[in-house]
C-alpha atoms as a PDB file:
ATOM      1  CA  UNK A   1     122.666 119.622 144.932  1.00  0.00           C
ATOM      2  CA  UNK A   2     119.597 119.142 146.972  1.00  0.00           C
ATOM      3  CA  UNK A   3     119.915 117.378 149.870  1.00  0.00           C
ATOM      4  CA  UNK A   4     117.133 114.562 150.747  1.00  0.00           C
ATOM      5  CA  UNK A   5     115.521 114.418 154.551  1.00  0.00           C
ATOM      6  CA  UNK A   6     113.463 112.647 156.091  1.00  0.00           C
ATOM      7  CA  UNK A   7     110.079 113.354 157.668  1.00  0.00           C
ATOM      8  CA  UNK A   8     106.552 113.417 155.821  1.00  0.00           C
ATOM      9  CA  UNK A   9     105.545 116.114 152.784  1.00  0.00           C
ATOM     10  CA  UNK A  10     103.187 118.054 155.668  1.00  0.00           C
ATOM     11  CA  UNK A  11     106.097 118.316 157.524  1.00  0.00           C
ATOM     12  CA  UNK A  12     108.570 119.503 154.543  1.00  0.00           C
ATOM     13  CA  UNK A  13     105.767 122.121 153.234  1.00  0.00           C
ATOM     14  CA  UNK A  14     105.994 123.511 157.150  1.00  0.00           C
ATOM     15  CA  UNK A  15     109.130 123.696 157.362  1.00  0.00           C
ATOM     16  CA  UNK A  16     109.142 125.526 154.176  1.00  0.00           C
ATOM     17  CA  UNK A  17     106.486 128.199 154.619  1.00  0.00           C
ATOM     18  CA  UNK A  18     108.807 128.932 158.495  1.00  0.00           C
ATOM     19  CA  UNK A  19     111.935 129.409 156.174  1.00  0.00           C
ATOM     20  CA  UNK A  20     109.992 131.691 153.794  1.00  0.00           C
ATOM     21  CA  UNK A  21     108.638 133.807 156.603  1.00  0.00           C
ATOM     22  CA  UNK A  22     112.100 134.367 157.846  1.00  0.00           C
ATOM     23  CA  UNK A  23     113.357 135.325 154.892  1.00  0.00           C
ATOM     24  CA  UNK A  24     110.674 138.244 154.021  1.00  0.00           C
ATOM     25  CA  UNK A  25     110.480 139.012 157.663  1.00  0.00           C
ATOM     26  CA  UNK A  26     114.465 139.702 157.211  1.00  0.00           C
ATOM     27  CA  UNK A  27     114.284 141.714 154.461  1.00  0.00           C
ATOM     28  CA  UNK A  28     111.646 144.175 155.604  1.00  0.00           C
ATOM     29  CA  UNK A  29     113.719 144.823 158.430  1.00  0.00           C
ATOM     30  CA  UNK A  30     116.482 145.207 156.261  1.00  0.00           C
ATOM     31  CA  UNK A  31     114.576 147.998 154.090  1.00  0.00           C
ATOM     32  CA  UNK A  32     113.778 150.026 157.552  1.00  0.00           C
ATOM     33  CA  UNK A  33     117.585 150.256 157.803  1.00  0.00           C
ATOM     34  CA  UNK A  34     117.747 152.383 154.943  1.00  0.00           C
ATOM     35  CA  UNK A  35     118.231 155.952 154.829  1.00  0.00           C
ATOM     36  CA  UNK A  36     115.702 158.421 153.779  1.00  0.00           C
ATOM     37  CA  UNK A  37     117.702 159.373 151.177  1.00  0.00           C
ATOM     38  CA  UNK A  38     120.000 157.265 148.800  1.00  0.00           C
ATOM     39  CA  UNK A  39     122.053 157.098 146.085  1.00  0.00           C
ATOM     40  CA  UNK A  40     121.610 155.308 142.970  1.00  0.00           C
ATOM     41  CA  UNK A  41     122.933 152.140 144.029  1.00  0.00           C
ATOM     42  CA  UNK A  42     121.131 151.922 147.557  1.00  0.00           C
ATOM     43  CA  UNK A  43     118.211 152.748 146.129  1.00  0.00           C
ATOM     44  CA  UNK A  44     118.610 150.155 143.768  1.00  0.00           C
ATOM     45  CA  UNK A  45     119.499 147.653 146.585  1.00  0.00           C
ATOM     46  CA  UNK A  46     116.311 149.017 148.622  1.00  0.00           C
ATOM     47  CA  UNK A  47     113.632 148.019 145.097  1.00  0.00           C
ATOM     48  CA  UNK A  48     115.321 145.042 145.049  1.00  0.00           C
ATOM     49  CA  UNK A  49     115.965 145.535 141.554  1.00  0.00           C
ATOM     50  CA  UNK A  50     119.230 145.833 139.126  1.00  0.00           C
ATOM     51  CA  UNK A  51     120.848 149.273 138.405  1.00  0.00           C
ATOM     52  CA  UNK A  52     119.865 148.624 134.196  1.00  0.00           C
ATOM     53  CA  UNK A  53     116.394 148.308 135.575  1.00  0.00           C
ATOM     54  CA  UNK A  54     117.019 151.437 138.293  1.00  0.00           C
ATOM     55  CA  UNK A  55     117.807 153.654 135.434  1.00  0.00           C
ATOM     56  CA  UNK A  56     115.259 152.384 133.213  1.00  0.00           C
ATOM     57  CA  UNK A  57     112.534 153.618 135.898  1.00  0.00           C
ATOM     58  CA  UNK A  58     114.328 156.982 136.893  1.00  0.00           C
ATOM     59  CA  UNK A  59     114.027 157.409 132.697  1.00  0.00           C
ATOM     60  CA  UNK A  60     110.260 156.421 133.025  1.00  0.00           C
ATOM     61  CA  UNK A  61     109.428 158.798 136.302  1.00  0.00           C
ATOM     62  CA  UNK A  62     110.928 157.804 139.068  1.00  0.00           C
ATOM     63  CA  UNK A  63     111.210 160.926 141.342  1.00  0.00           C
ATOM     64  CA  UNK A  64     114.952 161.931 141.992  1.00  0.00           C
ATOM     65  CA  UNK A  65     116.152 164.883 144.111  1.00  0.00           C
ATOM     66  CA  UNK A  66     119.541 166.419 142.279  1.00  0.00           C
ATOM     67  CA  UNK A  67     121.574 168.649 144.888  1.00  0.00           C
ATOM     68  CA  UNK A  68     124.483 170.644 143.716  1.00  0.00           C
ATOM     69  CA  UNK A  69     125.437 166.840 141.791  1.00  0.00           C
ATOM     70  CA  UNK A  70     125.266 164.429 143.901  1.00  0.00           C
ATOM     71  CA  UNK A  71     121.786 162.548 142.564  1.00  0.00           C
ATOM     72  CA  UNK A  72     119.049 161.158 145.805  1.00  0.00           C
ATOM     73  CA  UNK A  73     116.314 158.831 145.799  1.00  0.00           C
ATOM     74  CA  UNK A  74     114.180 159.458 148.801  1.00  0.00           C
ATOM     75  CA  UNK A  75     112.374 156.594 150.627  1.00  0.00           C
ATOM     76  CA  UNK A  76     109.371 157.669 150.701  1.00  0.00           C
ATOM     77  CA  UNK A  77     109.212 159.161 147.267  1.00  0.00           C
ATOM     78  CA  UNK A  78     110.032 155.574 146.366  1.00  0.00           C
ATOM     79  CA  UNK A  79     107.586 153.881 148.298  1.00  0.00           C
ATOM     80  CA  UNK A  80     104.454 156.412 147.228  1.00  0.00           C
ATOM     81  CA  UNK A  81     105.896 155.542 143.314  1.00  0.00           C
ATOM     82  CA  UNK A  82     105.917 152.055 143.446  1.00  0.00           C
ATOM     83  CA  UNK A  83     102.215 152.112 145.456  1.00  0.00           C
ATOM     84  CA  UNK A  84     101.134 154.598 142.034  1.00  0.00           C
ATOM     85  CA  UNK A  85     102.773 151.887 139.691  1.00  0.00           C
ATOM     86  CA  UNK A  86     100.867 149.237 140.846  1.00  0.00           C
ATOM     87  CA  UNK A  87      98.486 147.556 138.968  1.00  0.00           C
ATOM     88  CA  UNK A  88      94.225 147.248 139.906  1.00  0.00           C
END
């Protein structure tokens, strides 16, 4: 339920964009406090994405670094991947 206040549309579209702001400003911090490596599931958590999706990328070329099992996503593997995804 959404909750009506007061105070003029200028004021609500302010209040808005400051609410936004905190919100990405939080989650970039939040992405520095990942390790350089990850599992599957952090590095999941770091794209901001599901694991169904994760998988679907790692399938499609996502670089992964596979030590004696255990399966790692590094950070900045990740980072320089998405940058190549992206579209002109």
């Amino acid at each position: 339920m959404q909750k009506s206040y007061g105070g003029s549309e200028a004021a609500k579209s302010d209040l808005a964009d400051i609410v936004r702001q905190a919100v990405e400003e939080a989650l970039k911090g939040q992405k520095n406090n990942m390790p350089a490596y990850m599992r599957r599931k952090d590095a999941a958590v770091y794209m901001g994405i599901g694991l169904t999706t994760f998988d679907k990328l790692v399938r499609e070329g996502l670089p992964a670094i596979v030590i004696d099992g255990p399966t790692l996503f590094s950070r900045a593997t990740i980072d320089a991947w998405l940058a190549d995804q992206q579209m002109d």
